[in-house]
C-alpha atoms as a PDB file:
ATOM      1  CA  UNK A   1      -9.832  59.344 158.318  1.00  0.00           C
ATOM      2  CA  UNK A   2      -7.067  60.910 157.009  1.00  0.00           C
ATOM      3  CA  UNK A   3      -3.619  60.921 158.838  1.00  0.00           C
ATOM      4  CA  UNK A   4      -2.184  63.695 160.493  1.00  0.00           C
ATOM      5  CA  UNK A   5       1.604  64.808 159.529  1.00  0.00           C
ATOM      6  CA  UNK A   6       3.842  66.287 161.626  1.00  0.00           C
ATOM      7  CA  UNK A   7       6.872  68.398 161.494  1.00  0.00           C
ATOM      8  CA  UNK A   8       7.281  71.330 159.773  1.00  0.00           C
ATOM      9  CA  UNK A   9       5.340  69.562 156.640  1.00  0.00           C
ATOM     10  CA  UNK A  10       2.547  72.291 155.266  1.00  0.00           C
ATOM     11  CA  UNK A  11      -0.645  69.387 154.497  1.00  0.00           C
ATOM     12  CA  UNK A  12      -3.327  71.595 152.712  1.00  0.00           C
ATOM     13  CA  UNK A  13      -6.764  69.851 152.186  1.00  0.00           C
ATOM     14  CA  UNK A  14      -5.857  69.511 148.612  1.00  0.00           C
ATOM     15  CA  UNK A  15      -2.903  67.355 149.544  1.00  0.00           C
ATOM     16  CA  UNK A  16      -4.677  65.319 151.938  1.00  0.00           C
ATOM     17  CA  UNK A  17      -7.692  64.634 149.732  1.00  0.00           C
ATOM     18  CA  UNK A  18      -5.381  63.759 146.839  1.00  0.00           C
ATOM     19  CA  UNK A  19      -2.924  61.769 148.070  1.00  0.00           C
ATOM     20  CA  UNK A  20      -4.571  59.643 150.663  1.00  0.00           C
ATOM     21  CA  UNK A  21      -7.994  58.574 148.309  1.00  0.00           C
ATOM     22  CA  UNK A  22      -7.108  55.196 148.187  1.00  0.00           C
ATOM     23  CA  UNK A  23      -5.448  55.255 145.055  1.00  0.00           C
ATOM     24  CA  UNK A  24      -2.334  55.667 143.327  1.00  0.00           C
ATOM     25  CA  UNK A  25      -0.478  57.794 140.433  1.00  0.00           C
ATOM     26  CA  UNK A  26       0.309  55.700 137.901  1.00  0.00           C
ATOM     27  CA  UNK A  27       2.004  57.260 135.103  1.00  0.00           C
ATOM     28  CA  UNK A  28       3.458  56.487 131.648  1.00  0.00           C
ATOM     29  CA  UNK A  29       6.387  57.770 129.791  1.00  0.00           C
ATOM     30  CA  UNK A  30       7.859  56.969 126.238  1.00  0.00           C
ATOM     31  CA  UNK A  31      11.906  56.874 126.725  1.00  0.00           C
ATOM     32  CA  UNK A  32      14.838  57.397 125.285  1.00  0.00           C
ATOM     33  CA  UNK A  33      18.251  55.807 127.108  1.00  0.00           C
ATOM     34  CA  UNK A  34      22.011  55.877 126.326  1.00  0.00           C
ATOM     35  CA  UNK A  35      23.748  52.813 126.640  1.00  0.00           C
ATOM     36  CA  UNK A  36      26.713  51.799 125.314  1.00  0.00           C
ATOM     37  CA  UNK A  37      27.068  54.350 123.516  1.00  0.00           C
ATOM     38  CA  UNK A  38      23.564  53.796 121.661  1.00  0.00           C
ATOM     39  CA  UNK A  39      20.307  55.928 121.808  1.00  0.00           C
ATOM     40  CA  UNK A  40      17.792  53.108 122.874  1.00  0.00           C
ATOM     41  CA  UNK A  41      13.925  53.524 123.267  1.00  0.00           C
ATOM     42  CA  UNK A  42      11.770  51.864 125.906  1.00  0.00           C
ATOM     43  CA  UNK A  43       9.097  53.023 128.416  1.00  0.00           C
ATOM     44  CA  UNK A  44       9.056  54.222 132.294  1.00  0.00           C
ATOM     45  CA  UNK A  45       6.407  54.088 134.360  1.00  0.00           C
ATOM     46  CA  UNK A  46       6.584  56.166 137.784  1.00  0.00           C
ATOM     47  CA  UNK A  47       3.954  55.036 140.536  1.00  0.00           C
ATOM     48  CA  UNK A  48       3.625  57.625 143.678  1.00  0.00           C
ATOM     49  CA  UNK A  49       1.823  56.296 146.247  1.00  0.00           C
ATOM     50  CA  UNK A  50       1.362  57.433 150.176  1.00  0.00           C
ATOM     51  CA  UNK A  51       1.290  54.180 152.949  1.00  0.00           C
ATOM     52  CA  UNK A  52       2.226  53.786 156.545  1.00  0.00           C
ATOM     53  CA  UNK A  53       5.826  52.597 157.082  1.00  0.00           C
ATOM     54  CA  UNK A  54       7.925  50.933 159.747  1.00  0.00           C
ATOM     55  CA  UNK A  55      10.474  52.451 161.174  1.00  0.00           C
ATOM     56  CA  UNK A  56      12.289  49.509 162.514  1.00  0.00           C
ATOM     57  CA  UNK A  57      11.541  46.646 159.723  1.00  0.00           C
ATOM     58  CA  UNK A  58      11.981  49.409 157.008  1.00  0.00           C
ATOM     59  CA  UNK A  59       8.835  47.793 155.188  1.00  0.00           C
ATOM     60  CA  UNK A  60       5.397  48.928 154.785  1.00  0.00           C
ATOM     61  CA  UNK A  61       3.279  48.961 157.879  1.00  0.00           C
ATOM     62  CA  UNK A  62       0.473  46.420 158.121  1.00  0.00           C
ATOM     63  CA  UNK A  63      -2.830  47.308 160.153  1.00  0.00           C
ATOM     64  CA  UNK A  64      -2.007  46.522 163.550  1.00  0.00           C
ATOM     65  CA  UNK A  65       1.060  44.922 163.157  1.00  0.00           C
ATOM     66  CA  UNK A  66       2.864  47.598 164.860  1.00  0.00           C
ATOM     67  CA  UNK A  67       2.953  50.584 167.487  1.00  0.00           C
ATOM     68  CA  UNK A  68       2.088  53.852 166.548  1.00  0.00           C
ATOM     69  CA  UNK A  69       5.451  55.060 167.679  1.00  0.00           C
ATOM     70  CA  UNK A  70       6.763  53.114 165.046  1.00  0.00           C
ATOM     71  CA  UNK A  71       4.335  53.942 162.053  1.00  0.00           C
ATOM     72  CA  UNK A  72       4.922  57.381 159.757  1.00  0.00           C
ATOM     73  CA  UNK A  73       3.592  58.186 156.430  1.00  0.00           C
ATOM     74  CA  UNK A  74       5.609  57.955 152.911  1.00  0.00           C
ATOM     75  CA  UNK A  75       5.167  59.052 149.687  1.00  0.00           C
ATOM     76  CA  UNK A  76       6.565  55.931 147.928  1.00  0.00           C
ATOM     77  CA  UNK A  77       7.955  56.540 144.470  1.00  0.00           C
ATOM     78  CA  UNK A  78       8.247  53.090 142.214  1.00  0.00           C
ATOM     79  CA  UNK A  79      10.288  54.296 138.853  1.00  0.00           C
ATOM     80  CA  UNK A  80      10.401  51.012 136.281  1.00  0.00           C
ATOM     81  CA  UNK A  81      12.338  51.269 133.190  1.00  0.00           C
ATOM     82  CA  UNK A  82      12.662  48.737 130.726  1.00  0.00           C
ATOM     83  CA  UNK A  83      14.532  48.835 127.375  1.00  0.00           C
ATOM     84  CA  UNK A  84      15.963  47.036 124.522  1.00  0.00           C
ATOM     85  CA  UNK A  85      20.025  46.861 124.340  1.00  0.00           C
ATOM     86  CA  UNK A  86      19.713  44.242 120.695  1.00  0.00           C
ATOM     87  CA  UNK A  87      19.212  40.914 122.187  1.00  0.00           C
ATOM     88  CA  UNK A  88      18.508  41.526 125.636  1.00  0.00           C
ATOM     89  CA  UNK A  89      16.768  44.051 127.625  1.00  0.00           C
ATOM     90  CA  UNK A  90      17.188  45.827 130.778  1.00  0.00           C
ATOM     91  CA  UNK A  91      14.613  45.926 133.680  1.00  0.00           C
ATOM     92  CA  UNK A  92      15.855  48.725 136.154  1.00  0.00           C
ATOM     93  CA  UNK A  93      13.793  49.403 138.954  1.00  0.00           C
ATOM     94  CA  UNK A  94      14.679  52.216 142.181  1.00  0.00           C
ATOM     95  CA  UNK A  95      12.200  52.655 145.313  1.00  0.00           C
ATOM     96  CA  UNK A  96      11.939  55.451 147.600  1.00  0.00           C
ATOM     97  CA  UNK A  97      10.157  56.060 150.370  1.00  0.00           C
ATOM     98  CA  UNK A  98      10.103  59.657 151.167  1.00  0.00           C
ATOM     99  CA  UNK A  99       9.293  60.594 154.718  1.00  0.00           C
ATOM    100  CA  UNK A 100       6.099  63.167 154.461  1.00  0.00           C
ATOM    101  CA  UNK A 101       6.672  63.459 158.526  1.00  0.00           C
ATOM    102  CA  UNK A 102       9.417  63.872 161.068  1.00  0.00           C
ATOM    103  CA  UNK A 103      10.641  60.399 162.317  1.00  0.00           C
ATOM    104  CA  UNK A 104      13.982  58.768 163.334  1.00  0.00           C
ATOM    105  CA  UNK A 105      15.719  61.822 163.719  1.00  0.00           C
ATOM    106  CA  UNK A 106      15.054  62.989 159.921  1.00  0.00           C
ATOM    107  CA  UNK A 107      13.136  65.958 159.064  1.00  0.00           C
ATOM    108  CA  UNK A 108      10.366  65.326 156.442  1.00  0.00           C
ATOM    109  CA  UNK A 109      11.656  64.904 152.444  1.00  0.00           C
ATOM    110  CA  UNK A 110      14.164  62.446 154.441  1.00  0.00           C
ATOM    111  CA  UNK A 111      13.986  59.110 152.652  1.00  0.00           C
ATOM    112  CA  UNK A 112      13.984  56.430 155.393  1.00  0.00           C
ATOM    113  CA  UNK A 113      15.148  53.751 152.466  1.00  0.00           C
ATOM    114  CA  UNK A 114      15.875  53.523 148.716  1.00  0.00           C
ATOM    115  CA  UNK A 115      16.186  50.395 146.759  1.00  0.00           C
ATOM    116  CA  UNK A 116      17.789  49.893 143.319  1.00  0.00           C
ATOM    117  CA  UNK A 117      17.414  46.466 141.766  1.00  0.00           C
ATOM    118  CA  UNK A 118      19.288  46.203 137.658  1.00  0.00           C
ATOM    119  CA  UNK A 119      17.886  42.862 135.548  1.00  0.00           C
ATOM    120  CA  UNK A 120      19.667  41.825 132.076  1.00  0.00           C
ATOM    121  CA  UNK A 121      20.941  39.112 130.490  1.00  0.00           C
ATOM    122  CA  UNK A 122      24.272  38.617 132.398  1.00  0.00           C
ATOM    123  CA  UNK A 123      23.050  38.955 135.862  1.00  0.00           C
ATOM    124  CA  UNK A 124      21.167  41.078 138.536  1.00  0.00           C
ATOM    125  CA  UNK A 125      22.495  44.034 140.872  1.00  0.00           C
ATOM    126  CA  UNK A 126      20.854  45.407 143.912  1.00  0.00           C
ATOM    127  CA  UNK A 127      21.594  48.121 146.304  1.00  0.00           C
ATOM    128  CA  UNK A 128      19.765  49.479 149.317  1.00  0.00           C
ATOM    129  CA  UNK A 129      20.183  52.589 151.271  1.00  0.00           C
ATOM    130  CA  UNK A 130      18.811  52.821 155.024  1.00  0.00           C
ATOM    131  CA  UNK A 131      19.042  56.592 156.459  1.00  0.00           C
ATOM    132  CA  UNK A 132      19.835  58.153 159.525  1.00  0.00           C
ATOM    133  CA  UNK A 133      19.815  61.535 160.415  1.00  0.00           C
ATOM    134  CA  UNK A 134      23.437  61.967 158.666  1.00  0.00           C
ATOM    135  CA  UNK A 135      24.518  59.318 157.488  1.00  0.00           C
ATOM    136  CA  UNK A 136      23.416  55.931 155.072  1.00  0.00           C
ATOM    137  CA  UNK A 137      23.796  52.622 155.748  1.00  0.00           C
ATOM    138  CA  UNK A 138      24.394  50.845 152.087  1.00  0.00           C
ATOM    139  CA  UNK A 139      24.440  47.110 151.357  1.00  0.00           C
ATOM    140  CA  UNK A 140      25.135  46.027 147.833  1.00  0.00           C
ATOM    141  CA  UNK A 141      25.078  42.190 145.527  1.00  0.00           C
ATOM    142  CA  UNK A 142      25.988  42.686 142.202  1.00  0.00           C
ATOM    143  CA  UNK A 143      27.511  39.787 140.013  1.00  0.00           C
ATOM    144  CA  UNK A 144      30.685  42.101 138.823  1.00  0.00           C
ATOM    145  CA  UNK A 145      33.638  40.922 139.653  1.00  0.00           C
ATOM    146  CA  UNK A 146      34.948  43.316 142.636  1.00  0.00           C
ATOM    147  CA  UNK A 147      31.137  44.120 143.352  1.00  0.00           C
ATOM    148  CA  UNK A 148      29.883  41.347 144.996  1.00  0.00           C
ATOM    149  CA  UNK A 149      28.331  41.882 148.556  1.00  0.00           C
ATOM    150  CA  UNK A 150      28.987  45.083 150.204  1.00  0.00           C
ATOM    151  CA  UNK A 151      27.894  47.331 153.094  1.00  0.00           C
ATOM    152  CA  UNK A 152      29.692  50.455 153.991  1.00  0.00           C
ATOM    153  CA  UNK A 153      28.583  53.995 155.779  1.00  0.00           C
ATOM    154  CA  UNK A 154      28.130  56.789 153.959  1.00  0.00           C
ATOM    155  CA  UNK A 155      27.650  60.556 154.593  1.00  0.00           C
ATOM    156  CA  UNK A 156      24.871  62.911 153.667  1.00  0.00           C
ATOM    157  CA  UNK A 157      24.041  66.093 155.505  1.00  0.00           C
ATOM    158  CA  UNK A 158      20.965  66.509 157.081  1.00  0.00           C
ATOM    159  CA  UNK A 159      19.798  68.967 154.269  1.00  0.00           C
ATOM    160  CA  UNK A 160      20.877  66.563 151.424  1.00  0.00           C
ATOM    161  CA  UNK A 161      19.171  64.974 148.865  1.00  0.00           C
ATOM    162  CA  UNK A 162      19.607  62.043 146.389  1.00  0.00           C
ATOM    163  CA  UNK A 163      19.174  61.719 142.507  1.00  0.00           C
ATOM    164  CA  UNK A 164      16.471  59.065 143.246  1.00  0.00           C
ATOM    165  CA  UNK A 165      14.317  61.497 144.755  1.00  0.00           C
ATOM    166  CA  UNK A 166      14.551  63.878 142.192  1.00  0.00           C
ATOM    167  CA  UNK A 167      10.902  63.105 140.651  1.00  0.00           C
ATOM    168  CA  UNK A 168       9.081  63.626 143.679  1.00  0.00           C
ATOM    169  CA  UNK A 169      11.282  66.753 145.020  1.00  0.00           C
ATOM    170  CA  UNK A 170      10.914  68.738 141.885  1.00  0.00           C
ATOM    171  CA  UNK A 171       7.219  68.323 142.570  1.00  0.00           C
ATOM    172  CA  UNK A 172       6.904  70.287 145.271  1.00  0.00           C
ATOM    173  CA  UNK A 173       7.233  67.770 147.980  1.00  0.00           C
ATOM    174  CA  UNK A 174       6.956  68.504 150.589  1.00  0.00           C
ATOM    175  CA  UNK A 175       8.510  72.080 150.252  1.00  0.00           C
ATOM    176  CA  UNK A 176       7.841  74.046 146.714  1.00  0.00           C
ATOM    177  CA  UNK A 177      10.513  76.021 145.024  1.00  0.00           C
ATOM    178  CA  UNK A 178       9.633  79.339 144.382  1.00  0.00           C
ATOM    179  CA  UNK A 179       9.321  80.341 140.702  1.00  0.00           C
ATOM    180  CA  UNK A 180      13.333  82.121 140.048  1.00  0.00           C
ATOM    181  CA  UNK A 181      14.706  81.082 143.076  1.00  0.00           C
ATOM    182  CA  UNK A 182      17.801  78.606 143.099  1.00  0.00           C
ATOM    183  CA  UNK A 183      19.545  76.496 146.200  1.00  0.00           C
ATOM    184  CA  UNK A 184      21.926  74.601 146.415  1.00  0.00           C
ATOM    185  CA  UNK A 185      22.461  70.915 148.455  1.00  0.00           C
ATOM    186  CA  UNK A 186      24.625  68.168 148.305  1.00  0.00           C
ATOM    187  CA  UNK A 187      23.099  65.283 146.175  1.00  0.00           C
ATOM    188  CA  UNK A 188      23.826  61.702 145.841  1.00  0.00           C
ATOM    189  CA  UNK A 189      24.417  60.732 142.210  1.00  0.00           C
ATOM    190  CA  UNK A 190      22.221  58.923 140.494  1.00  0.00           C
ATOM    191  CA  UNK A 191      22.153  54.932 140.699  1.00  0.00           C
ATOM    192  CA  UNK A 192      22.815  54.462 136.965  1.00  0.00           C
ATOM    193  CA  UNK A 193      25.914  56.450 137.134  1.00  0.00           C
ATOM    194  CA  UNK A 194      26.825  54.991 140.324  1.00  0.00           C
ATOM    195  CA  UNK A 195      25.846  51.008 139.692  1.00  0.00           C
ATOM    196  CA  UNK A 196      25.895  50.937 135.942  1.00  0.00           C
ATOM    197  CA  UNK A 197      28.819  52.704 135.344  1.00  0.00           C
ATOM    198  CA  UNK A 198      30.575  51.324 137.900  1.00  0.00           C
ATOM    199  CA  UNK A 199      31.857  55.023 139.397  1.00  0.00           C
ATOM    200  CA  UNK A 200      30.847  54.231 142.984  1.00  0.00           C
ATOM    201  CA  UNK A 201      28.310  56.579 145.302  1.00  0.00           C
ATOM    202  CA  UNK A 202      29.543  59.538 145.927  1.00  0.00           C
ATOM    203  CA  UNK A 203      27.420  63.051 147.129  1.00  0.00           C
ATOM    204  CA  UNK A 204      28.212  66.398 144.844  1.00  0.00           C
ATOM    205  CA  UNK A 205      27.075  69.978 145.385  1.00  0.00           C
ATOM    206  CA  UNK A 206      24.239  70.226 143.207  1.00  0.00           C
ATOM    207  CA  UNK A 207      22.411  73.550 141.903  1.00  0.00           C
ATOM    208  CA  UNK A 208      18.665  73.313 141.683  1.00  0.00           C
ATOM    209  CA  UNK A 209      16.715  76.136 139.818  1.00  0.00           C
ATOM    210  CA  UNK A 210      13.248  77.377 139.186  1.00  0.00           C
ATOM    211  CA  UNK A 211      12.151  79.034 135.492  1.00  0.00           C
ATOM    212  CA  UNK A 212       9.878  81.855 136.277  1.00  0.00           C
ATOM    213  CA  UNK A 213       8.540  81.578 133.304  1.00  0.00           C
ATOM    214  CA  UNK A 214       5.948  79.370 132.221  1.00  0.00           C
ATOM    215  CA  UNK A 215       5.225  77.293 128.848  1.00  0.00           C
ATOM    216  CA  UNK A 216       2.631  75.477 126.929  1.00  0.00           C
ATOM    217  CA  UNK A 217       3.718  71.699 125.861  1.00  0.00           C
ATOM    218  CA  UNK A 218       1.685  68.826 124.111  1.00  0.00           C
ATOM    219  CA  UNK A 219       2.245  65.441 124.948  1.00  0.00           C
ATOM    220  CA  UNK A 220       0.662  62.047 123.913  1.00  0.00           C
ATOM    221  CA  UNK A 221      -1.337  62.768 126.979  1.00  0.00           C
ATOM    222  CA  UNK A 222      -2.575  66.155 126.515  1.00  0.00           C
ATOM    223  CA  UNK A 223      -1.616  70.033 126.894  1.00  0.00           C
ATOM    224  CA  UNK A 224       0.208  71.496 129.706  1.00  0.00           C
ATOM    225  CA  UNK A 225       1.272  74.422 131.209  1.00  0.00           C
ATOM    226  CA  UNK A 226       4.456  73.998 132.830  1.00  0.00           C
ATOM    227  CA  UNK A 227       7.247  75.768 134.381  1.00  0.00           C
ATOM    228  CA  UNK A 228      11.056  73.710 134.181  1.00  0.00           C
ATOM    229  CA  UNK A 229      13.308  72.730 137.114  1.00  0.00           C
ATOM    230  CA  UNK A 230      16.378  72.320 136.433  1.00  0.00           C
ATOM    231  CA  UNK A 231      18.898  70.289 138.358  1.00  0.00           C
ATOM    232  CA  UNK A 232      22.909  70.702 138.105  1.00  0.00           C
ATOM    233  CA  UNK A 233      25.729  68.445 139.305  1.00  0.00           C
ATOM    234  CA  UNK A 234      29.156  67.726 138.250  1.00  0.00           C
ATOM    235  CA  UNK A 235      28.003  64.316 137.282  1.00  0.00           C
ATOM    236  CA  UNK A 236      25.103  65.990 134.792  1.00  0.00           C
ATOM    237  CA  UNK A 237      21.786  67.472 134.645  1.00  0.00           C
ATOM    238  CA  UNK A 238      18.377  67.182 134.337  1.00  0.00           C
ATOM    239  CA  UNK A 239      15.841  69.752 133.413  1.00  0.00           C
ATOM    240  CA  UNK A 240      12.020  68.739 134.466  1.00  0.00           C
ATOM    241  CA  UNK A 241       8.852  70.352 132.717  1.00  0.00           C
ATOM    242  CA  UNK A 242       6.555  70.030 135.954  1.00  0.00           C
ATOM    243  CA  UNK A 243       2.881  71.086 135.587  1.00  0.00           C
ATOM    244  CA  UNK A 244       2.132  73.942 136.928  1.00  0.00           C
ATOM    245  CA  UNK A 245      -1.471  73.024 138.360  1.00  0.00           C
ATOM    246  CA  UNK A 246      -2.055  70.902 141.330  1.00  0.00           C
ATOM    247  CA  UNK A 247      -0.577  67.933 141.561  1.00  0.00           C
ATOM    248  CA  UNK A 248       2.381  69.414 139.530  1.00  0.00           C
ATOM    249  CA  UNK A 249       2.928  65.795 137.690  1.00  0.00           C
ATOM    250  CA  UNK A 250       6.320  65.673 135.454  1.00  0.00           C
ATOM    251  CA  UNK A 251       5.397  66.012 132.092  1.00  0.00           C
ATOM    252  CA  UNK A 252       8.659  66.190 129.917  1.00  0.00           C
ATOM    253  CA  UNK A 253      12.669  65.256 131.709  1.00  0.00           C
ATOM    254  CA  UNK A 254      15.788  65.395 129.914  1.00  0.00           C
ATOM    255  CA  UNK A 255      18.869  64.059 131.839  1.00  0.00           C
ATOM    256  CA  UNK A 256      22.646  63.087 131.869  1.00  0.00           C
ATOM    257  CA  UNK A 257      21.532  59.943 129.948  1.00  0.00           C
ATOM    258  CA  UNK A 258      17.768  59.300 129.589  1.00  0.00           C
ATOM    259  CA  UNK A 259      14.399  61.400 128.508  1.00  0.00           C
ATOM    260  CA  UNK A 260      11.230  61.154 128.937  1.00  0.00           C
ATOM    261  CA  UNK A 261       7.877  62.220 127.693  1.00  0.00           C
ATOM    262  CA  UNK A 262       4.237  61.502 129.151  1.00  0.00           C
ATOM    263  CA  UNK A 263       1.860  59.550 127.328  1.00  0.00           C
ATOM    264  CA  UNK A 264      -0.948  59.396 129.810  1.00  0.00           C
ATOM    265  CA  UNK A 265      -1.260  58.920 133.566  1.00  0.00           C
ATOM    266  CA  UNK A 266      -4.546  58.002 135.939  1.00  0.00           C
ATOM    267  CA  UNK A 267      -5.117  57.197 139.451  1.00  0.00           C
ATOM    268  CA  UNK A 268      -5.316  53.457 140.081  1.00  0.00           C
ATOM    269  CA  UNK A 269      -5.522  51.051 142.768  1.00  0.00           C
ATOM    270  CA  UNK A 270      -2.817  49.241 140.303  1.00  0.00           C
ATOM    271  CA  UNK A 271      -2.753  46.474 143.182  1.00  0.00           C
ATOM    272  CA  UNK A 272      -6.614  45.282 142.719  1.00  0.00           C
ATOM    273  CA  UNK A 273      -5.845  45.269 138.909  1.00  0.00           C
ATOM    274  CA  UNK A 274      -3.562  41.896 138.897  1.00  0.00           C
ATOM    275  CA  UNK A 275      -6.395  39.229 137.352  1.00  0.00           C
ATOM    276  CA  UNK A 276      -6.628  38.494 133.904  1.00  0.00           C
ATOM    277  CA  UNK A 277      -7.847  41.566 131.836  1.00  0.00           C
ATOM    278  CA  UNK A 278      -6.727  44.076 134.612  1.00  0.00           C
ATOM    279  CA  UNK A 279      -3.600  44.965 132.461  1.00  0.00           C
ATOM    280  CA  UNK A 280      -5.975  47.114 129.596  1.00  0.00           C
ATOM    281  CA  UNK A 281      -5.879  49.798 132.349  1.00  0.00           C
ATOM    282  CA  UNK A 282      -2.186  50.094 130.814  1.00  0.00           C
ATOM    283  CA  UNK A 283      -3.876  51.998 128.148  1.00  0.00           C
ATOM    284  CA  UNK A 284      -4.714  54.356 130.072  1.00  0.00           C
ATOM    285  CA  UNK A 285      -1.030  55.326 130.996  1.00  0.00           C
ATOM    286  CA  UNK A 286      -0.612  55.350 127.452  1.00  0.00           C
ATOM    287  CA  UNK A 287       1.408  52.199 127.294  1.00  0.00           C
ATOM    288  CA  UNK A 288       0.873  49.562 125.407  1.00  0.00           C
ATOM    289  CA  UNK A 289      -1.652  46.510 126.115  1.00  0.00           C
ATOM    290  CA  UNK A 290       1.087  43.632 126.197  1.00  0.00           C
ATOM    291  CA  UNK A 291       4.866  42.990 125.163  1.00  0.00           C
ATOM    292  CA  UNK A 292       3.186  41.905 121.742  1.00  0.00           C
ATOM    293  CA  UNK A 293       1.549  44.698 121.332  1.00  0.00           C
ATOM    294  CA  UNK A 294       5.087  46.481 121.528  1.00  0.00           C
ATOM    295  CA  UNK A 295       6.945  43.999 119.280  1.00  0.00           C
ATOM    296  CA  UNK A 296       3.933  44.606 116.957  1.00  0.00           C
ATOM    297  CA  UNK A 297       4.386  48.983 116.971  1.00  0.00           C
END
C-alpha cells in the first residue's frame, strides 16, 4: 500500500508508483573537484531513496517501533564523493532527508536533518543539522584546531533552502519550477565551502532559474533531453542539466568547485546487494567493478 502525503505536496500516480517500488536510484557520475588549487578526478554516486522517518529520534522509522504521529515520509538523498588529492584520498559523504509531508511545524521540501561526514588522511569532520520550523540546531567534531565540538542555533526562514538539497530540489521536488521562471530564497552554503574551507555556515540570498529552452546531451549513459537550472549565490553557482522526462534525473552539474557527468544509473535495492559478487551491479551505474579496477583505467 502506498503511503498517503499530506500538506500541500501534489503526489501524482507516477510519483507514487516510482518512488515507493521498493527500490532505490542509484546513480553514477564521473567527477572533476578543485582542491588545493588542483583539478582532481574521482566519482559521485547520488542514492535517492523514500522511507518512513522519526520525528523524535531523527532516524529512520522501523516497522512498529513507533506511533504514527511520529512517522512521515522522506526522500533521502545519500551523495558519496571520493577522490584522489596525490597520496591520500578524500571520502566526503552529506545526507538529507527531505520531508515529502508536513510534520514538526515544517512545510514539505523541509529537511528534518542533514549530515556531513569528511574522511582523509589527517582526520575526520562531521556536522549535523536538526530543523525546526525556523531555525537549525547544528552540532559539529572536526579535528582542526578551533573546530573541535560545537553546537550553536542557526537561522533559516521558513521558505529557505540549503546547498545540500540542491540535487533533489532542482528535480522538481516536491514543487517544479516552471520553464523561464526565476525565485529567489535564502540558501545555506554548501558544506564544502563551509567545512572544508573553513568559512563557517552562513545563509545567502540565492537566485534560482529555469532555461526555457531545451537541449540534447550524450553522456556515458545515454542521450538526453534536458532543460538547465541554474542556481546563484554570492558564494558561487551551479548550473544543473535535469532531464526533462519523468523522473527528471541530473544528468550533467557544473558548480563553484566540482562537475559532474552521468555514466549510468538503475533502480536497486543497493541494501540486498552487500554479499560477495553483489558489487558488479556497480557496472551498471557505470562505475567501475572494484578500486583495482580504477587503479587499473
Amino acid at each position: 500500500m502506498l503511503p498517503v502525503l499530506l500538506a500541500a505536496f501534489a503526489v501524482t500516480p507516477q510519483f507514487s508508483q516510482h518512488w515507493f517500488d521498493g527500490n532505490a536510484e542509484v546513480a553514477g557520475y564521473a567527477l572533476e573537484q578543485s582542491r588545493y588549487g588542483q583539478r582532481r578526478s574521482g566519482t559521485v554516486v547520488l542514492v535517492f531513496v523514500t522511507e518512513p522517518f522519526s520525528e523524535s529520534d531523527r532516524v529512520k522509522a522501523d516497522d512498529g517501533r513507533h506511533p504514527d504521529s511520529d512517522v512521515f515520509q522522506v526522500l533521502k538523498l545519500n551523495a558519496v564523493k571520493d577522490y584522489q588529492t596525490g597520496i591520500y584520498d578524500y571520502n566526503l559523504m552529506t545526507s538529507v532527508f527531505m520531508g515529502l509531508e508536513g510534520h514538526g511545524g515544517r512545510g514539505p521540501g523541509r529537511p528534518a536533518k542533514i549530515t556531513f561526514s569528511a574522511q582523509e588522511w589527517c582526520g575526520n569532520t562531521f556536522e549535523e543539522l536538526l530543523f525546526a520550523p525556523e531555525r537549525i540546531t547544528r552540532r559539529g567534531f572536526s579535528y582542526f584546531d578551533g573546530e573541535g565540538d560545537q553546537t550553536e542555533e542557526l537561522a533559516l526562514p521558513a521558505n529557505g533552502i540549503t546547498a545540500a538539497q540542491l540535487p533533489i530540489l532542482v528535480r522538481g521536488i516536491p514543487e517544479p519550477l516552471e520553464p523561464g521562471v526565476s525565485i529567489q530564497r535564502p540558501l545555506l552554503r554548501d558544506f564544502e565551502i563551509a567545512v572544508l574551507e573553513h568559512r563557517g555556515h552562513a545563509v545567502e540570498m540565492a537566485t534560482i532559474e529555469r532555461s526555457k529552452e531545451r537541449q540534447s546531451v550524450q553522456t556515458p549513459a545515454g542521450r538526453f533531453e534536458v532543460h538547465e537550472v541554474v542556481v546563484r549565490s554570492p558564494s558561487g553557482s551551479w548550473v544543473y542539466q535535469v532531464e526533462e522526462a519523468f523522473p527528471h534525473r541530473i544528468i550533467r552539474w557544473r558548480g563553484p568547485r566540482d562537475a559532474g557527468e552521468l555514466q549510468g544509473v538503475a533502480r536497486l535495492p543497493y541494501w540486498q546487494l552487500n554479499g560477495e559478487g553483489g558489487e558488479a551491479a556497480l557496472r551498471r551505474i557505470g562505475l567501475p567493478f572494484s578500486r583495482n579496477d580504477a587503479v587499473r583505467n
